[in-house]
PDB file of N, CA and C in Angstrom:
ATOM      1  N   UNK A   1      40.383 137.585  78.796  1.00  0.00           N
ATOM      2  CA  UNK A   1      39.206 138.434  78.869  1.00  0.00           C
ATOM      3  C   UNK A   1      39.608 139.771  79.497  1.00  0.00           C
ATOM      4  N   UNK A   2      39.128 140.626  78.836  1.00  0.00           N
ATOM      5  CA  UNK A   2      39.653 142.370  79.279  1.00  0.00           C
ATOM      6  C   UNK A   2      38.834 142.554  80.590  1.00  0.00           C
ATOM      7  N   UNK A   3      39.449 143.588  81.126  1.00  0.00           N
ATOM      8  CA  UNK A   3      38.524 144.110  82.428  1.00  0.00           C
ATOM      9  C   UNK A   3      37.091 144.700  82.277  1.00  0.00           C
ATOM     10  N   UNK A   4      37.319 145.391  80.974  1.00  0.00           N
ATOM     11  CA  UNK A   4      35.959 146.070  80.461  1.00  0.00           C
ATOM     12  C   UNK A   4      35.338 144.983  80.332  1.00  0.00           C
ATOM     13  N   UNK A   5      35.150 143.722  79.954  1.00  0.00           N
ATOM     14  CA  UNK A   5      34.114 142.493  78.927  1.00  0.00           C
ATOM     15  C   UNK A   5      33.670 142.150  80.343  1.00  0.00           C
ATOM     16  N   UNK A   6      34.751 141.760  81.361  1.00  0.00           N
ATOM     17  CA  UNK A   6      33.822 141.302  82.770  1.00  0.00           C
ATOM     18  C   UNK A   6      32.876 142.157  83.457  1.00  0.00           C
ATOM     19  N   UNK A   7      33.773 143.463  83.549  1.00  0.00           N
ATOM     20  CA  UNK A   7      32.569 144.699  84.218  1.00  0.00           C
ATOM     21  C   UNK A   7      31.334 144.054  83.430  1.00  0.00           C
ATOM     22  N   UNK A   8      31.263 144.656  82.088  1.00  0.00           N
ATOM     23  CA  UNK A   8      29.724 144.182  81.432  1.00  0.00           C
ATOM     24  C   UNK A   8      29.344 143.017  81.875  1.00  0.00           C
ATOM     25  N   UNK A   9      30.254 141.981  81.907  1.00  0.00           N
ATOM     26  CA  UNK A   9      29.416 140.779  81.954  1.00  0.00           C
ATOM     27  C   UNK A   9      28.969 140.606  83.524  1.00  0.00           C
ATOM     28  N   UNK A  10      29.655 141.412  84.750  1.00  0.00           N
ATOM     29  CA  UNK A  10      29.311 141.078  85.854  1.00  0.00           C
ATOM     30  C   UNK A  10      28.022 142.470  85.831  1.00  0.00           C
ATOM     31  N   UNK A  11      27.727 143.302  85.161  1.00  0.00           N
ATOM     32  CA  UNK A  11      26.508 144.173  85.324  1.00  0.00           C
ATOM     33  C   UNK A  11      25.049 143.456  84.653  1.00  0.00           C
ATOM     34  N   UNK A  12      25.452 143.098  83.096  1.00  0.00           N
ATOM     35  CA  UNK A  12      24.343 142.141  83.108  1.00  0.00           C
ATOM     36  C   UNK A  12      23.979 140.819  83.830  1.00  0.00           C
ATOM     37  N   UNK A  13      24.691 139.924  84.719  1.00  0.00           N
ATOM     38  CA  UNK A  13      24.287 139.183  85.454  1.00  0.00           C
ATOM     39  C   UNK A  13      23.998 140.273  86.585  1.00  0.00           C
ATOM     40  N   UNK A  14      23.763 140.848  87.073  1.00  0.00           N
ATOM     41  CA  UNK A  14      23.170 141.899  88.256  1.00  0.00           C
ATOM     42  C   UNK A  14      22.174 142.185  87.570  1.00  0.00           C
ATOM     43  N   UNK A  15      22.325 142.694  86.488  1.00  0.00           N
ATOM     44  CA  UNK A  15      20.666 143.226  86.261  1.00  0.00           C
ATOM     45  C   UNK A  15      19.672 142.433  85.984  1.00  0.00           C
ATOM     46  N   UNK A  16      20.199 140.892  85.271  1.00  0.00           N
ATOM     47  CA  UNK A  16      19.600 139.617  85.366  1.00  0.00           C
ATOM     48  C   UNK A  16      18.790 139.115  86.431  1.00  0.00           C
ATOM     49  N   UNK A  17      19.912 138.930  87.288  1.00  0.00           N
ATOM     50  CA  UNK A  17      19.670 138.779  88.594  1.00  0.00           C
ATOM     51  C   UNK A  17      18.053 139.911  89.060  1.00  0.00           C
ATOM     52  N   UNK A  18      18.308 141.128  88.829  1.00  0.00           N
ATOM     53  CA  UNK A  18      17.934 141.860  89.984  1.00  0.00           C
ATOM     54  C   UNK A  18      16.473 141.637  88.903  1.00  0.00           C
ATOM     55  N   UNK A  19      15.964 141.825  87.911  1.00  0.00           N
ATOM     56  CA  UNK A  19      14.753 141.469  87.273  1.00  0.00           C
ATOM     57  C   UNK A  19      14.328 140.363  87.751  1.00  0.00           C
ATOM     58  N   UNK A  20      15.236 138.843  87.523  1.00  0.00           N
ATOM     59  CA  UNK A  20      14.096 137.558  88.151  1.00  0.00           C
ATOM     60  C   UNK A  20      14.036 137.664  89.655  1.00  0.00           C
ATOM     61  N   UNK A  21      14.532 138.557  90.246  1.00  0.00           N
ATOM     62  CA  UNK A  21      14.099 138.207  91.481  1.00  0.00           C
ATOM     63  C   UNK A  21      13.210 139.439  91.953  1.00  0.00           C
ATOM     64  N   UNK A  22      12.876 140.192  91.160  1.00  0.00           N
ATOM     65  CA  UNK A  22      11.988 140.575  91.085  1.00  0.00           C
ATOM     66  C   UNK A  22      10.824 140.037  90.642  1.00  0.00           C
ATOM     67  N   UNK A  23      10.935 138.934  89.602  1.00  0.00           N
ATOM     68  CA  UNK A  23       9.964 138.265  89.135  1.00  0.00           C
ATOM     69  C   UNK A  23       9.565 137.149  90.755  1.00  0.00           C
ATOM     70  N   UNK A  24      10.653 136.363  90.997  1.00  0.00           N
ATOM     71  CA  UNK A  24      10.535 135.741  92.318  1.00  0.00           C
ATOM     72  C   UNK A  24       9.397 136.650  93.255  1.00  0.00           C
ATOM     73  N   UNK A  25       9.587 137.791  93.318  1.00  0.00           N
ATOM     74  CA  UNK A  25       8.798 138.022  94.348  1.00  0.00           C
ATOM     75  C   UNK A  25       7.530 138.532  93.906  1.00  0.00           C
ATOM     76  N   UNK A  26       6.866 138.792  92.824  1.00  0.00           N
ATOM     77  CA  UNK A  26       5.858 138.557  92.439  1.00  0.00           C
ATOM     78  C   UNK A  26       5.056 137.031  92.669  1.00  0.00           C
ATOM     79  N   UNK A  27       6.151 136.029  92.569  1.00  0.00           N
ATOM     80  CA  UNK A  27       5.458 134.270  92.813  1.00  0.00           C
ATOM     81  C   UNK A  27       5.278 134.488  94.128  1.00  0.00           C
ATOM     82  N   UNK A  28       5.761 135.246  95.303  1.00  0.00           N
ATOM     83  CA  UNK A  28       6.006 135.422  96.586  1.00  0.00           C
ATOM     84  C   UNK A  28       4.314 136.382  97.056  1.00  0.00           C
ATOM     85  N   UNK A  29       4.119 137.319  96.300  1.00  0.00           N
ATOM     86  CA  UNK A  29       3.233 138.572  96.868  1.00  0.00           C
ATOM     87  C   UNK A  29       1.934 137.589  95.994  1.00  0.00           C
ATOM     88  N   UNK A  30       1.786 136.814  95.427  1.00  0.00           N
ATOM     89  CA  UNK A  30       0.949 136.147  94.701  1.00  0.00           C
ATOM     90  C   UNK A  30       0.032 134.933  95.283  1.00  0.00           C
ATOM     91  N   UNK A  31       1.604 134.375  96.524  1.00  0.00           N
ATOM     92  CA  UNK A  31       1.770 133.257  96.696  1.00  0.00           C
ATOM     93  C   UNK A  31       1.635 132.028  96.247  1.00  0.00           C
ATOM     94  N   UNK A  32       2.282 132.029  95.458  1.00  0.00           N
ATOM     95  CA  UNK A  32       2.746 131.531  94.204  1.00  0.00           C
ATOM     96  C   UNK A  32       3.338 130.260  95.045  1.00  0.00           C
ATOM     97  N   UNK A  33       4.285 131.074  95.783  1.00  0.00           N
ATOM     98  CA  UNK A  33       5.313 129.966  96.128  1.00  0.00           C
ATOM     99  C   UNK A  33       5.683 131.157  97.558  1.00  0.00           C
ATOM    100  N   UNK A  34       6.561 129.996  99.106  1.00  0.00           N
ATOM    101  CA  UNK A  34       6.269 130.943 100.284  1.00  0.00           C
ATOM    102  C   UNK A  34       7.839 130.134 100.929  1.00  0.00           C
ATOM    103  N   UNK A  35       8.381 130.739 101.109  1.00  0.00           N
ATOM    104  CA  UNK A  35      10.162 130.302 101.766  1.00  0.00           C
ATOM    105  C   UNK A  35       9.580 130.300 102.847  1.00  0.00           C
ATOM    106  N   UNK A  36      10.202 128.783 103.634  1.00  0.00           N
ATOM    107  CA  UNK A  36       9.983 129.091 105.064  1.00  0.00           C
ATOM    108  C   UNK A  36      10.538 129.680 106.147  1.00  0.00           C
ATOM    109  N   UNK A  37      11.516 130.586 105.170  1.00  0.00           N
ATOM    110  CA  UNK A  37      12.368 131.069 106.653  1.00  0.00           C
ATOM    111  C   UNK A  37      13.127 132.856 105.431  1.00  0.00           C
ATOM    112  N   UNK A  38      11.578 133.360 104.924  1.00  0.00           N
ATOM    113  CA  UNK A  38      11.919 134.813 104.741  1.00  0.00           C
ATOM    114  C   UNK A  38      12.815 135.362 104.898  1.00  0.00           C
ATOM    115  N   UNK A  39      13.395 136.119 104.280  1.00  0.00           N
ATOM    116  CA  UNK A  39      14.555 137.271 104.827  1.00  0.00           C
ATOM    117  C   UNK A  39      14.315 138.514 104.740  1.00  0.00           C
ATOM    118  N   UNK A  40      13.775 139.309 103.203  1.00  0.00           N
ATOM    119  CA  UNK A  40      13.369 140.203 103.151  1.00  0.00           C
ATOM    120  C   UNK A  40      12.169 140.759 101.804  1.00  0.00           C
ATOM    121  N   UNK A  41      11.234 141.120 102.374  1.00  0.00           N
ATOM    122  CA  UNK A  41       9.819 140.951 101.621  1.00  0.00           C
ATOM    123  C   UNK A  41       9.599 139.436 101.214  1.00  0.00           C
ATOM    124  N   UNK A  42       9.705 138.581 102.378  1.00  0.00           N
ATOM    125  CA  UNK A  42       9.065 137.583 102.123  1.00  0.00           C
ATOM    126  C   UNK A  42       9.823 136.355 101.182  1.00  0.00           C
ATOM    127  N   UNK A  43      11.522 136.553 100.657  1.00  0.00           N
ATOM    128  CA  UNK A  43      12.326 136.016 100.167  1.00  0.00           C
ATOM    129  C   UNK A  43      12.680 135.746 100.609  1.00  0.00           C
ATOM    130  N   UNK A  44      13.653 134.725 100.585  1.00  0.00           N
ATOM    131  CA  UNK A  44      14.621 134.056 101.062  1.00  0.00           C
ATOM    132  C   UNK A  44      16.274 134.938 100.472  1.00  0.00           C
ATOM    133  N   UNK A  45      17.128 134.330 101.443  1.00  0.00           N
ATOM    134  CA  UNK A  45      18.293 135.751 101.054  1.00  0.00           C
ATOM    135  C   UNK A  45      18.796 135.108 100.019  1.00  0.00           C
ATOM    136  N   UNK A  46      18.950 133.260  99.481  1.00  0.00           N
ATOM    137  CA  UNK A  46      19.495 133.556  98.748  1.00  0.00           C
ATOM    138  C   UNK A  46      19.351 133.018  97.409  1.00  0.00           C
ATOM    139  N   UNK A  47      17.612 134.199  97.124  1.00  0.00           N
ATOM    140  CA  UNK A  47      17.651 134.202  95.958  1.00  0.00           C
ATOM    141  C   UNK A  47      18.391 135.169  94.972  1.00  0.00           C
ATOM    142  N   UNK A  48      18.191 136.128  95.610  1.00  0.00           N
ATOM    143  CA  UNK A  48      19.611 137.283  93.939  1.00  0.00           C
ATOM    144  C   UNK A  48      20.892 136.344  94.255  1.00  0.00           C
ATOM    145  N   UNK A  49      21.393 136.068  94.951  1.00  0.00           N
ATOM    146  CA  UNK A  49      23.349 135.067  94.714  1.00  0.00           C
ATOM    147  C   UNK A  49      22.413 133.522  94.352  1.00  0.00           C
ATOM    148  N   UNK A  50      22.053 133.790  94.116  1.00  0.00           N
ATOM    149  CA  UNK A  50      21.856 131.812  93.272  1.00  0.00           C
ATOM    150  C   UNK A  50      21.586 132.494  91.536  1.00  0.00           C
ATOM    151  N   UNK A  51      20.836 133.858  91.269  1.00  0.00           N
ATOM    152  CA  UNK A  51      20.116 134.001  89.795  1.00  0.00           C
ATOM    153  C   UNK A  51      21.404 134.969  89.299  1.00  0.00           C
ATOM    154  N   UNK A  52      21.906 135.296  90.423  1.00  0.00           N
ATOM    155  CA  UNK A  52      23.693 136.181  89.841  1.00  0.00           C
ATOM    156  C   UNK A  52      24.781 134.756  89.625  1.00  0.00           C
ATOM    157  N   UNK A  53      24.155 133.758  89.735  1.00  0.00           N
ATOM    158  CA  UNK A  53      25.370 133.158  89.666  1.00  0.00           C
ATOM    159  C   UNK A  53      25.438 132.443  88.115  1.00  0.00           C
ATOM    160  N   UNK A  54      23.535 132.119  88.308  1.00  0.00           N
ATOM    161  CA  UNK A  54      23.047 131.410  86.790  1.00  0.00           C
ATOM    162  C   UNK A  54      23.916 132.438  85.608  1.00  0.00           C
ATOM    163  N   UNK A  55      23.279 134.066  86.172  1.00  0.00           N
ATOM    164  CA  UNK A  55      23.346 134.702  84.983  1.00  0.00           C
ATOM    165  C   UNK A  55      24.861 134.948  84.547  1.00  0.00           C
ATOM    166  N   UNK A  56      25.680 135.035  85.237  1.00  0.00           N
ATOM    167  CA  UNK A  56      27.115 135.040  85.077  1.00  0.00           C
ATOM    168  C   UNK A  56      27.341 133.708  84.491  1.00  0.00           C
ATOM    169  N   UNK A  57      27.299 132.483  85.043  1.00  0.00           N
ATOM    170  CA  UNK A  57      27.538 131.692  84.177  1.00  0.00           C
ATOM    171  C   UNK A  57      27.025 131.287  82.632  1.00  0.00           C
ATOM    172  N   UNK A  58      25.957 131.928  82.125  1.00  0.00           N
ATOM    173  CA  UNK A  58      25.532 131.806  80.959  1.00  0.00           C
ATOM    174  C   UNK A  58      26.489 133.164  80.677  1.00  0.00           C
ATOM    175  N   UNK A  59      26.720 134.315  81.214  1.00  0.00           N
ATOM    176  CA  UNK A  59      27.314 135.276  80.161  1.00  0.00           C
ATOM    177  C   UNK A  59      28.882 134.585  80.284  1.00  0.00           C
ATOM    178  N   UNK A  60      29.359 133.556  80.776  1.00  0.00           N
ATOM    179  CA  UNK A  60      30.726 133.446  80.716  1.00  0.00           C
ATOM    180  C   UNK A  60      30.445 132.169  79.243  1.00  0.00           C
ATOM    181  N   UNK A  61      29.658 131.517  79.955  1.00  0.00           N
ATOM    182  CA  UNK A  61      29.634 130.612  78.252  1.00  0.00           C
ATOM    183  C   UNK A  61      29.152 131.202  77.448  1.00  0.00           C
ATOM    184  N   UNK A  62      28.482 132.350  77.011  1.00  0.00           N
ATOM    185  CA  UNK A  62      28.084 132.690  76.103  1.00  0.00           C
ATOM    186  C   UNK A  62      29.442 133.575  74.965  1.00  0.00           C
ATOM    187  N   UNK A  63      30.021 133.778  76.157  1.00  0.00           N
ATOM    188  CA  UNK A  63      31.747 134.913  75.589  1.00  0.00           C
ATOM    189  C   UNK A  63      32.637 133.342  74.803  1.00  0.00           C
ATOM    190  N   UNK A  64      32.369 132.093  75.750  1.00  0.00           N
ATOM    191  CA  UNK A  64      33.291 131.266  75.664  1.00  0.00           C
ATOM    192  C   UNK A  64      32.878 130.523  73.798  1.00  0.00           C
ATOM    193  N   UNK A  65      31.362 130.393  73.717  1.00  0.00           N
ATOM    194  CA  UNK A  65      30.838 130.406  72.616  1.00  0.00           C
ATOM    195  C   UNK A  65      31.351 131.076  71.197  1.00  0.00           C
ATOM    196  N   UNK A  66      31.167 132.216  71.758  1.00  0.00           N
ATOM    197  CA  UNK A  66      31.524 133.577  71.016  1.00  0.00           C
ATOM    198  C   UNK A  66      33.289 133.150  70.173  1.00  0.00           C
ATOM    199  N   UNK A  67      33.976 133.408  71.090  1.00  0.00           N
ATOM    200  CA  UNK A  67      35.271 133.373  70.828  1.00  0.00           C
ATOM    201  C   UNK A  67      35.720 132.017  70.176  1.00  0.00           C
ATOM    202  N   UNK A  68      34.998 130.878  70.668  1.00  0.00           N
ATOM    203  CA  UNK A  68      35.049 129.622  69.579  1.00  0.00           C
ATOM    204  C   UNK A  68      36.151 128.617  70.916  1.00  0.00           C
ATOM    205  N   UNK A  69      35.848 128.529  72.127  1.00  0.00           N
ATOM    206  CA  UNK A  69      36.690 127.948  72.610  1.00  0.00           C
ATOM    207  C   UNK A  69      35.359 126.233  72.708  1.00  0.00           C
TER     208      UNK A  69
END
């Protein structure tokens, strides 16, 4: 895998990331749903590194798909 294919693939898991947890905190300002131990606006810290991790791993199987492995 080239350096360029990861950059992309590590920017769309960030921007992945940074949309659902934006969505997360809409369930949060809604109260939807309430972490008991907040970090910032009412999140927990580690929701963006748990939805960066989903989204990276679907863009790594999705390349792995791709290429036919």
């Amino acid at each position: 895998m080239s350096h360029v294919k990861l950059g992309r693939m590590l920017i769309l898991a960030g921007l992945g990331a940074a949309v659902t947890t934006l969505g997360d905190l809409n369930h949060v300002h809604t109260q939807t749903l309430v972490y008991q131990q907040p970090f910032l606006l009412g999140q927990a810290w580690w929701v963006f590194p748990v939805f960066f991790l989903a989204f990276a791993a679907m863009c790594v199987r999705s390349e792995e798909r791709r290429v036919g492995k």
